[in-house]
Structures are given as C-alpha cells and as structure tokens.
Protein backbone atom coordinates (compact mmCIF):
# COMPACT_ATOMS: atom_id res chain seq x y z
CA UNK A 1 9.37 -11.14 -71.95
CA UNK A 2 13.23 -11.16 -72.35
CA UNK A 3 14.71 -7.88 -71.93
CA UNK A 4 17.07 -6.21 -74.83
CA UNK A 5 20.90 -6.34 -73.60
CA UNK A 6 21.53 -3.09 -75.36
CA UNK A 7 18.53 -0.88 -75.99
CA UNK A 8 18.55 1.98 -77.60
CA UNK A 9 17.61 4.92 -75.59
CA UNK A 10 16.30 7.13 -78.74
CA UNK A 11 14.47 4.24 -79.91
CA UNK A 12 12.54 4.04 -76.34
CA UNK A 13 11.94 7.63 -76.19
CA UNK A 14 10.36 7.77 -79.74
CA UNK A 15 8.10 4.99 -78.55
CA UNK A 16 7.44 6.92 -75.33
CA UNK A 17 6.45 10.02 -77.63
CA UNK A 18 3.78 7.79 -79.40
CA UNK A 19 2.63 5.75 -75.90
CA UNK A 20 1.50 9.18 -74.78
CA UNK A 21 0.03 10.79 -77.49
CA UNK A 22 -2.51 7.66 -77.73
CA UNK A 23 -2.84 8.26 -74.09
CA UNK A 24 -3.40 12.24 -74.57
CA UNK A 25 -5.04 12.00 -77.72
CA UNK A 26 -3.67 15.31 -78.71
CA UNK A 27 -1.09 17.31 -77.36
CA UNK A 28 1.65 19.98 -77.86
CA UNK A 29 5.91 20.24 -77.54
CA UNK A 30 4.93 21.39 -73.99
CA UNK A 31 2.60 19.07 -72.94
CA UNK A 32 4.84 16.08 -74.37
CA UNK A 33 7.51 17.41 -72.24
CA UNK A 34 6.22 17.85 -68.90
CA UNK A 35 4.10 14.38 -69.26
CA UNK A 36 7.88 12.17 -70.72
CA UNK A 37 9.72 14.13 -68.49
CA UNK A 38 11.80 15.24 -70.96
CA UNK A 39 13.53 18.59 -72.28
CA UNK A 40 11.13 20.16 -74.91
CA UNK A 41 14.14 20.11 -77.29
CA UNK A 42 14.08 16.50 -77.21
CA UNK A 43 10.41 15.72 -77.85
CA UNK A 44 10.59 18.33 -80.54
CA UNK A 45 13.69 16.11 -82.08
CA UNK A 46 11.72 13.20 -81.50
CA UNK A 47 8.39 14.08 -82.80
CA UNK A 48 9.16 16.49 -86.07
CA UNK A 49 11.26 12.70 -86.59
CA UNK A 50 7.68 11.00 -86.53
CA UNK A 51 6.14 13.98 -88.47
CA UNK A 52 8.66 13.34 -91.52
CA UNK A 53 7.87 10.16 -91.56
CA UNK A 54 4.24 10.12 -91.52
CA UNK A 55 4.00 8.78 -87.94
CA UNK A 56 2.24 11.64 -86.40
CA UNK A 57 0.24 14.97 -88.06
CA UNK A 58 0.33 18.42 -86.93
CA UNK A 59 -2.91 20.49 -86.48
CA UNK A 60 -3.05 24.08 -84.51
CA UNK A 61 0.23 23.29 -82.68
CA UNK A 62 -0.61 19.78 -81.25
CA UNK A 63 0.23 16.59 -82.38
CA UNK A 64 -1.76 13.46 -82.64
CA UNK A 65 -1.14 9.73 -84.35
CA UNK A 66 -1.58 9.65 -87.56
CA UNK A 67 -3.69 7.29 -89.87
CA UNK A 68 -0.48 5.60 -91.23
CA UNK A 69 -1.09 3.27 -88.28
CA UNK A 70 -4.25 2.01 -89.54
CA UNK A 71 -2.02 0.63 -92.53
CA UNK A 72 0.37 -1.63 -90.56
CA UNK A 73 -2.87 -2.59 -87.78
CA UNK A 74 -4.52 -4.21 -91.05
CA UNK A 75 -1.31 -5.35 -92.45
CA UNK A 76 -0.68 -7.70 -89.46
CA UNK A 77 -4.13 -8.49 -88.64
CA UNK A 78 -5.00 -9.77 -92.22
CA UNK A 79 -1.58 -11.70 -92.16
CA UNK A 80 -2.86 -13.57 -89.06
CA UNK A 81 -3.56 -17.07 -89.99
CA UNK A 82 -6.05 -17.01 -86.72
CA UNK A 83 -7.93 -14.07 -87.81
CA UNK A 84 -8.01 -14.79 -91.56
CA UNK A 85 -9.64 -18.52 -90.94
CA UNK A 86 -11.60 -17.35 -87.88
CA UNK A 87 -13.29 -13.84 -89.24
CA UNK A 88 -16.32 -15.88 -90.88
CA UNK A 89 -16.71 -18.25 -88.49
CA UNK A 90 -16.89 -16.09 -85.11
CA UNK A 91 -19.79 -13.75 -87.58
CA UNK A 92 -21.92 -16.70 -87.55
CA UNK A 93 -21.82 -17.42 -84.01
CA UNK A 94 -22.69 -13.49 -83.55
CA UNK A 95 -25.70 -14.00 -85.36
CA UNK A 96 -26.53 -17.26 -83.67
CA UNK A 97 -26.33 -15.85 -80.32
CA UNK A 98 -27.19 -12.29 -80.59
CA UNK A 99 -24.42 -11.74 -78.21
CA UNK A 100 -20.81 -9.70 -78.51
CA UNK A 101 -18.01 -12.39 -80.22
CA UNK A 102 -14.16 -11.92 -79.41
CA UNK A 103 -11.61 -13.41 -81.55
CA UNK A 104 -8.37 -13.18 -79.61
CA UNK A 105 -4.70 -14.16 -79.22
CA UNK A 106 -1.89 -14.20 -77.09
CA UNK A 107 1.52 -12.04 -77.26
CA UNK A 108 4.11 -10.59 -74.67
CA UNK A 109 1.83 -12.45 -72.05
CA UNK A 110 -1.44 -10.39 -73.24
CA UNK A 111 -4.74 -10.33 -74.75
CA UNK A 112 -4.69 -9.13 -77.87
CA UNK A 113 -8.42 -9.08 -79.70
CA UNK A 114 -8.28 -9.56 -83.44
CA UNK A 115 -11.83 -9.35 -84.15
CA UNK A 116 -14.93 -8.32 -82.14
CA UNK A 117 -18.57 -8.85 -83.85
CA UNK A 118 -21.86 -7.33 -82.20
CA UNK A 119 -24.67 -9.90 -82.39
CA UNK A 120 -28.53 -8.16 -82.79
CA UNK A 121 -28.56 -7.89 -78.82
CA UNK A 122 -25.18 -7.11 -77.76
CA UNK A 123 -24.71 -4.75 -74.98
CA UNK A 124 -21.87 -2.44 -74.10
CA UNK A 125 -20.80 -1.04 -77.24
CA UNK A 126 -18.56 1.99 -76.21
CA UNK A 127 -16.63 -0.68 -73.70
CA UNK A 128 -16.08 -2.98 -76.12
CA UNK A 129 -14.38 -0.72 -78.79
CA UNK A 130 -12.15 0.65 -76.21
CA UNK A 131 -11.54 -2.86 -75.38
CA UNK A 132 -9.70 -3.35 -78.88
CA UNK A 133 -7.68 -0.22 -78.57
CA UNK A 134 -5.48 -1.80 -75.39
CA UNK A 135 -4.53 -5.22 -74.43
CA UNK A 136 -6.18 -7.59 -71.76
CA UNK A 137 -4.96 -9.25 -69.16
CA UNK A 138 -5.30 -13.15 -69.51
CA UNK A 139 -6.65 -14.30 -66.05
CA UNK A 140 -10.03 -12.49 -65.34
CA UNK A 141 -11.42 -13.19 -69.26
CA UNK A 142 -13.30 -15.77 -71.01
CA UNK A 143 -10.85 -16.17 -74.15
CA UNK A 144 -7.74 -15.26 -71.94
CA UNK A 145 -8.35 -18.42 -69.74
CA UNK A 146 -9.25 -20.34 -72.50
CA UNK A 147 -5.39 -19.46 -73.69
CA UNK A 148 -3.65 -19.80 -70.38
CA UNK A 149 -5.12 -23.65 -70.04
CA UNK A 150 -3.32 -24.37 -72.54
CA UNK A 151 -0.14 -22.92 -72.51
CA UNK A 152 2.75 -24.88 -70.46
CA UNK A 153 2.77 -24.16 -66.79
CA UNK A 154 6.05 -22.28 -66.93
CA UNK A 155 4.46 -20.03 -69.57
CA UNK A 156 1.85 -19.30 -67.01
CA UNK A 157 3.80 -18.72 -64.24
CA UNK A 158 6.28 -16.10 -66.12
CA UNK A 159 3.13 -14.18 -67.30
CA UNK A 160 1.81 -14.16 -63.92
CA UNK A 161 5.11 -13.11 -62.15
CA UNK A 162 5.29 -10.26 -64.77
CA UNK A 163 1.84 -9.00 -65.07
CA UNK A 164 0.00 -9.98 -61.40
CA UNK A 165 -3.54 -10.87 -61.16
CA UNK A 166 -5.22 -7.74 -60.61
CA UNK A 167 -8.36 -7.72 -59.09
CA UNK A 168 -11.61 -5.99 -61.84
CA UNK A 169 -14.45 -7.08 -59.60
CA UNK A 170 -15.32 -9.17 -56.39
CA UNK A 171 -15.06 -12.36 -58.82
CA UNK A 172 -11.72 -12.01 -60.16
CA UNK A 173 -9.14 -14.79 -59.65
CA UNK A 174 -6.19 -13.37 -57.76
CA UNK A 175 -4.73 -16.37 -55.71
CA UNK A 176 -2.33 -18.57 -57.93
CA UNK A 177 -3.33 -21.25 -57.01
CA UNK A 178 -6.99 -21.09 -57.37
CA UNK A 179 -6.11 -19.84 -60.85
CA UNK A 180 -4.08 -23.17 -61.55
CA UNK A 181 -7.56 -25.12 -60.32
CA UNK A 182 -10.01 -23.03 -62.52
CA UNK A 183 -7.38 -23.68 -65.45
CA UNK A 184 -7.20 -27.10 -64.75
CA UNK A 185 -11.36 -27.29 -64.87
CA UNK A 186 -10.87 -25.13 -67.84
CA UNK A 187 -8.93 -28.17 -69.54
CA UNK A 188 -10.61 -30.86 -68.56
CA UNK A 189 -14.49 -29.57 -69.89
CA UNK A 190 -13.16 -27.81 -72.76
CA UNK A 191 -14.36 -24.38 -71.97
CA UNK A 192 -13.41 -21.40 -69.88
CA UNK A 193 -15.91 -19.24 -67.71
CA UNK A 194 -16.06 -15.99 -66.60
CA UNK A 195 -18.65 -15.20 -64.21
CA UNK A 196 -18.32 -11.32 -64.04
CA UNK A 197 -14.62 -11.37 -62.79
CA UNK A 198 -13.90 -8.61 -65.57
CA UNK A 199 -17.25 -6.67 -65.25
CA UNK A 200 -20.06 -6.87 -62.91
CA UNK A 201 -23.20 -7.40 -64.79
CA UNK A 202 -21.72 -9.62 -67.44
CA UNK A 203 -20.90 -13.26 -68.17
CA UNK A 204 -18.71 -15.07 -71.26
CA UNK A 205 -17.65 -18.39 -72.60
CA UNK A 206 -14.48 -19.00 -73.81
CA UNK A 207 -12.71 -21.89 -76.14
CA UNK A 208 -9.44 -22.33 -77.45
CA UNK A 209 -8.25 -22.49 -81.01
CA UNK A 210 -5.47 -25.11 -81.01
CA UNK A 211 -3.16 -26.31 -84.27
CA UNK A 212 -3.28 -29.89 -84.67
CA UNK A 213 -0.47 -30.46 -82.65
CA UNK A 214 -2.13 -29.38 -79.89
CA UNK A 215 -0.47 -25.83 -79.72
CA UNK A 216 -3.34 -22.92 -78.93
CA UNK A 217 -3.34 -20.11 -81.44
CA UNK A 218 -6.02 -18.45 -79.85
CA UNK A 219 -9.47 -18.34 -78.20
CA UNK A 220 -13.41 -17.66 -78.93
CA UNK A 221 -15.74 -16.26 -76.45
CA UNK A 222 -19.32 -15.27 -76.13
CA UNK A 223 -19.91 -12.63 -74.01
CA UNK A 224 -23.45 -11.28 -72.87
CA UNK A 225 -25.76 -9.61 -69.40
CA UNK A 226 -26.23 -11.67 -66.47
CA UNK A 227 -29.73 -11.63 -67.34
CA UNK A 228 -29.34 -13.74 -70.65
CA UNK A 229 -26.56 -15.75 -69.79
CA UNK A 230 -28.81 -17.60 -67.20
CA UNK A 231 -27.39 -21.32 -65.94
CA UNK A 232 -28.56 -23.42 -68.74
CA UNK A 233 -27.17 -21.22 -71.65
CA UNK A 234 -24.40 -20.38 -69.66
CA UNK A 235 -23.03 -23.82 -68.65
CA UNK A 236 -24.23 -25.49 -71.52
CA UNK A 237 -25.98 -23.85 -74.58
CA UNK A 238 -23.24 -21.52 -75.39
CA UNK A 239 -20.21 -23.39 -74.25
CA UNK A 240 -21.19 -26.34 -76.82
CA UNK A 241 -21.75 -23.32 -79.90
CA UNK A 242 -18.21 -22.22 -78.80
CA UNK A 243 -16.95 -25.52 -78.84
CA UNK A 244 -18.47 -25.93 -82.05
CA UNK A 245 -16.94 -22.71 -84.02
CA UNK A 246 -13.60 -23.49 -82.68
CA UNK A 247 -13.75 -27.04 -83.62
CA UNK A 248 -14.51 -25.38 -87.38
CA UNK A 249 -11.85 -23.05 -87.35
CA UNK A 250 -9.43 -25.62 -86.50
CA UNK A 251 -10.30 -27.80 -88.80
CA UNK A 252 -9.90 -25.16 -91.59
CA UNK A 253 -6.47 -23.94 -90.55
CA UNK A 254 -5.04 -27.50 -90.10
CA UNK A 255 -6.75 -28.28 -93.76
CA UNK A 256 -4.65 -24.42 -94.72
CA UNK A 257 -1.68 -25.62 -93.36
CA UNK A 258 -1.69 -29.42 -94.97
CA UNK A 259 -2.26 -27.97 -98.56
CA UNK A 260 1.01 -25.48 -97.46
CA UNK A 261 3.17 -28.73 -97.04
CA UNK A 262 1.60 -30.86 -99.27
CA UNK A 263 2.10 -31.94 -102.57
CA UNK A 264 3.48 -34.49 -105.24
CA UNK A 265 6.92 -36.05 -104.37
C-alpha cells in the first residue's frame, strides 16, 4: 500500500483514538491516554471532536464507538457490486450444504468478508462473527487463496512482503514458494483448499469471482468440521457447488454490467 507523502498527524491520531476504542471496547480520557501514548489533553481534543460529530457516545465517563458506523458499514457494503449480485446466491449454497458461506474481497492486501451465511449445521458461530469484525490474511484461507491465484504475481509478492505469512496452525503455508505452487494448483483446478491451515478442526473450499475480463472481484468458500468435509465432499462435492455459485454470480454481474454500457446508438 503506497504511503501518504504528507500525512496529517491529527488525522492519524483521531484514527488511533477509534483503532483503540474497538480494541478496548470502552474506555475513559485516562485509559485512552496511557494505551496512545498520548497527553490526556490530546485524546480529550481528539475524542470530544468524535463526540460532536456523532463518531463516538459518552456513557458514565467512558467512551465507546458509536452506531453511526453501522450507517457507512451498510452504505459501502450495499454499494458493492460483489455483494449486491452475490448475497442470494452464496444463501442458497448455505442451505445446500448446511455449512458456514463467506462472501469475500480483497483491499489494502486483506480479506475483507462481505457476507457470512450459517447453513442448518454450521459450527463455530462466536468465531465466525468475530471473523467479520477484523480483516484476514489472504494466504492460510479458502476464499483468500482463491483471490491471490488470481491476482498478478507482483500483486502477490507486495502483499506478502508487507503482511508475512504467519503461521495459524501446523498446516499453514509460510514458505513463498510453496505458496506460489499451491496457487498455481489453485489456478489450474479452479478451486482453492484449505486443509485446517487457519483452524485445526476445520476444512473450506474456495472459488473466485472474476469479471469477464478475467479480473477477480472476489471469492466464495464453504467452510465446515473435519468430520464432514471428508475426501470425497471435500475434493469434489463441494468444490464443483462452489464452482457452480461463482459461475452464477459472474454471469449476473457481467449481464449488470452489459445493460450499464449498453444501449441504442
């Protein structure tokens, strides 16, 4: 990600304000201080700033994020083209498979889930909505190496020089190079797997979402227990109903996009 020239310093300390009250949930002028590092005059500047506007809400001396952010989270999610075409479509294959759906995308070199759907069966609830509250990285999941085969090498190797490849679990990919061979595989079948390198326990299929020049929006995966997501269903059974709801959702953004540019001369 390309670094401002000039940035503003009271700009990066508001920002800082409302990184760590998500992080602290609630907390006072004090607290803010000590955990920013900063004077308790300036976080008072900073977050009676917020407060005016509507950023943040004041109960019994603390401070947490207010429900104004809820406003602009829906405002950009329903102004995705991915998510507005895809919502439907990854619901279906929730109730097809009984298992937990993510609809996700790519930004600043990051996971970033626009939808998640719990199928009859699904399994680790609590994870999964704490899952949508922070982003992923792309390496060790299903829909973020669905992305990364499919993004230009030099894409992949910035986001890798910037962001690692942390190891989650004894399966995670952290050599470069076997990550180049698994995306690679990735291409060539039309899927991505992940074979509990994010969490032990738990398996997921992956497919891109790709514009009809060939450019990936985004990714689909199925994720689901070990213990379901035996060989057959994992290697085959789900990666074809993947396959199959991406192939849909492509074909009804590139039909949303043709009657954009279309029309009588």
């Amino acid at each position: 990600m390309e670094k401002a020239a000039n940035p503003v310093g009271a700009v990066e300390t508001a920002i800082g304000v409302l990184e760590a009250l998500k992080e602290l949930h609630t907390a006072s002028i004090t607290k803010l201080a000590d955990h920013l590092d900063l004077t308790k005059g300036a976080v008072h500047n900073h977050i009676s700033t917020l407060e005016q506007h509507r950023f943040v809400v004041k109960e019994n001396n603390e401070y947490k994020l207010s429900l104004r952010f809820l406003i602009f989270g829906e405002y950009v999610r329903n102004n995705n083209l991915l998510h507005h075409i895809g919502e439907s479509e990854v619901r279906k294959l929730a109730d097809e498979t009984g298992e937990i759906v993510h609809l996700s995308t790519e930004e600043h070199g990051l996971s970033m889930k626009l939808r998640k759907i719990h199928g009859e069966q699904a399994v680790g609830e609590q994870f999964h909505v704490v899952k949508l509250q922070r982003p992923d990285y792309l390496h060790y999941t299903a829909t973020g190496k669905a992305t990364l085969a499919f993004l230009p090498r030099t894409r992949v190797e910035r986001i890798i020089d910037e962001y690692g490849l942390e190891k989650m679990t004894e399966n995670t990919i952290t050599d470069r190079s076997m990550l180049f061979d698994e995306l690679e595989k990735t291409r060539k079948r039309g899927f991505s797997l992940n074979d509990q390198e994010e969490v032990e326990g738990v398996r997921a299929v992956g497919a891109p979402v790709r514009d009809h020049t060939g450019r990936v929006l985004g990714s689909v995966s199925v994720s689901g227990p070990v213990s379901r997501l035996q060989e057959e269903r994992f290697r085959e059974v789900l990666p074809e109903k993947v396959k199959n709801t991406t192939n849909v959702i492509e074909a009804n953004i590139n039909m949303t996009e043709s009657i954009s540019f279309s029309g009588v001369e």
